[in-house]
N, C-alpha and C. Protein backbone atom coordinates (compact mmCIF):
# COMPACT_ATOMS: atom_id res chain seq x y z
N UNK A 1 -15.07 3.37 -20.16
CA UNK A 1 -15.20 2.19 -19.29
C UNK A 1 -13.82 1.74 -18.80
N UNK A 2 -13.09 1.58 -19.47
CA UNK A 2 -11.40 1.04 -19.50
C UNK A 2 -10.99 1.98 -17.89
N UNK A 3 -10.99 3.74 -18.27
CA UNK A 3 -10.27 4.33 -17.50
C UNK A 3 -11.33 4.45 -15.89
N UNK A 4 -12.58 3.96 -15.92
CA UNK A 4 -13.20 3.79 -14.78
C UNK A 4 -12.68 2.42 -13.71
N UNK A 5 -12.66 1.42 -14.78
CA UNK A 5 -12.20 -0.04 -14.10
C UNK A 5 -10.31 0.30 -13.78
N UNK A 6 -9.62 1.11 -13.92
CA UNK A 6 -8.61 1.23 -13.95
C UNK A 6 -8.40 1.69 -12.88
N UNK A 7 -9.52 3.29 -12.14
CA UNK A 7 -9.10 4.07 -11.18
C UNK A 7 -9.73 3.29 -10.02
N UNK A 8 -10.37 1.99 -10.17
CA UNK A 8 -11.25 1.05 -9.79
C UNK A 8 -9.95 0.43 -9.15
N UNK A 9 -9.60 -0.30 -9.91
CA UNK A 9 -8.49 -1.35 -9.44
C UNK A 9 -6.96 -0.54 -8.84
N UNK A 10 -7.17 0.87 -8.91
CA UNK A 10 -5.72 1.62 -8.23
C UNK A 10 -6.15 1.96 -6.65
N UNK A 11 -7.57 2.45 -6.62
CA UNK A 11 -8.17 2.68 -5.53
C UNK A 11 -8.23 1.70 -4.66
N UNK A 12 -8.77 0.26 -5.66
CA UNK A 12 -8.68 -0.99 -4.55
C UNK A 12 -7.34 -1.17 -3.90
N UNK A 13 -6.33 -1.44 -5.03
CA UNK A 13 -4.56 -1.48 -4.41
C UNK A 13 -4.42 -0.26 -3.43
N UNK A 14 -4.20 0.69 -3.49
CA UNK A 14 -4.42 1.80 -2.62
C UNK A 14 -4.78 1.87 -1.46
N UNK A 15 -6.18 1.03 -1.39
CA UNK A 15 -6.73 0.98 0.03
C UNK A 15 -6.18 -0.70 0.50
N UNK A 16 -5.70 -1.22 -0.05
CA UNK A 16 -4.69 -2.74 0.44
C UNK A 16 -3.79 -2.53 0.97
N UNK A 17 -3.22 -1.18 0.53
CA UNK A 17 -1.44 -0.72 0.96
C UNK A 17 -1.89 -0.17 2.35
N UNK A 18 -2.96 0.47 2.20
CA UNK A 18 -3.10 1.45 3.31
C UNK A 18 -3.37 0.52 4.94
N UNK A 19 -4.00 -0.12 4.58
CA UNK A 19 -4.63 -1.56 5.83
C UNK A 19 -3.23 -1.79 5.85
N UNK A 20 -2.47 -2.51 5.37
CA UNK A 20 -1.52 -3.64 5.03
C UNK A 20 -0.66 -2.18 6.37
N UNK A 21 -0.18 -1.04 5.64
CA UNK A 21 0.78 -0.48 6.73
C UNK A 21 0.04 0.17 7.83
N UNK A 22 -1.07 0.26 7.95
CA UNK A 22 -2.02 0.62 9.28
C UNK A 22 -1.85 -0.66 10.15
N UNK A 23 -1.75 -1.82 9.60
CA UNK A 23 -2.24 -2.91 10.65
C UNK A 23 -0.60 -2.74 10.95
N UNK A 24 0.57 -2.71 10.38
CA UNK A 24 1.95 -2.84 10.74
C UNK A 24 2.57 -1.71 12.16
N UNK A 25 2.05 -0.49 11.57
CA UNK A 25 2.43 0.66 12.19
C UNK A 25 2.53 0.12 13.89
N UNK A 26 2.16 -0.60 14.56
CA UNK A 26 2.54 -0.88 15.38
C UNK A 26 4.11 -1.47 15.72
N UNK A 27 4.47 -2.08 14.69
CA UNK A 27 5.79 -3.24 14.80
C UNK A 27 7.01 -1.70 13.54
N UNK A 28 7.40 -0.49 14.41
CA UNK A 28 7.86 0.11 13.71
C UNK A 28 8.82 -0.71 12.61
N UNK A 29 9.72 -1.40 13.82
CA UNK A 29 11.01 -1.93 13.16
C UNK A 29 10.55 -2.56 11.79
N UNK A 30 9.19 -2.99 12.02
CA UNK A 30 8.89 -3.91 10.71
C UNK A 30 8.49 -3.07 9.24
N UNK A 31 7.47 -2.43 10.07
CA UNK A 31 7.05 -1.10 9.00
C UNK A 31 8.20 -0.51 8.31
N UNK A 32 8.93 0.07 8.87
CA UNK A 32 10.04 1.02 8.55
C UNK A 32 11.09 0.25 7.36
N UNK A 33 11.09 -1.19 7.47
CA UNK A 33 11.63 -2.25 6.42
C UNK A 33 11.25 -2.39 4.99
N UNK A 34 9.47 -2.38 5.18
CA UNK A 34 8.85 -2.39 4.14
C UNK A 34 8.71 -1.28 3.69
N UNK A 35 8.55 0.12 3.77
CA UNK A 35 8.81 1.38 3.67
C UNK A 35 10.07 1.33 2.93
N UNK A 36 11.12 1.29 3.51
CA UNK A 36 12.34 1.20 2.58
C UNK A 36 12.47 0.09 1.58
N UNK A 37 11.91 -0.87 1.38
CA UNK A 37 11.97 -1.54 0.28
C UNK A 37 11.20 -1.02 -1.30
N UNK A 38 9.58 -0.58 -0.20
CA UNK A 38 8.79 0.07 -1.26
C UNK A 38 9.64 1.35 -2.04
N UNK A 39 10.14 2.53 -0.96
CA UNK A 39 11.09 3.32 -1.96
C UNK A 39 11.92 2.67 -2.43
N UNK A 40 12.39 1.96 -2.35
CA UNK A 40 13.94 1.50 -3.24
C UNK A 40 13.23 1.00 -5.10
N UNK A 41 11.99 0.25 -5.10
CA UNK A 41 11.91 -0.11 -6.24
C UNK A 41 11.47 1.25 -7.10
């Protein structure tokens, strides 16, 4: 149960990130910011 609710809640984050830089991809300059922040951590 644990490792079902787990791939549950990575899939949900996962598909948040994915909207979140789909809706951006228009505003490169902006995208391309958050992109490099996400690699840096």
């Amino acid at each position: 149960m644990g490792e079902w609710t787990d791939t549950l809640v990575e899939s949900r984050i996962r598909w948040k990130v994915y909207v979140r830089f789909g809706g951006e991809c228009l505003e490169t300059d902006h995208s391309n910011m958050i992109r490099r922040r996400v690699l840096s951590l």
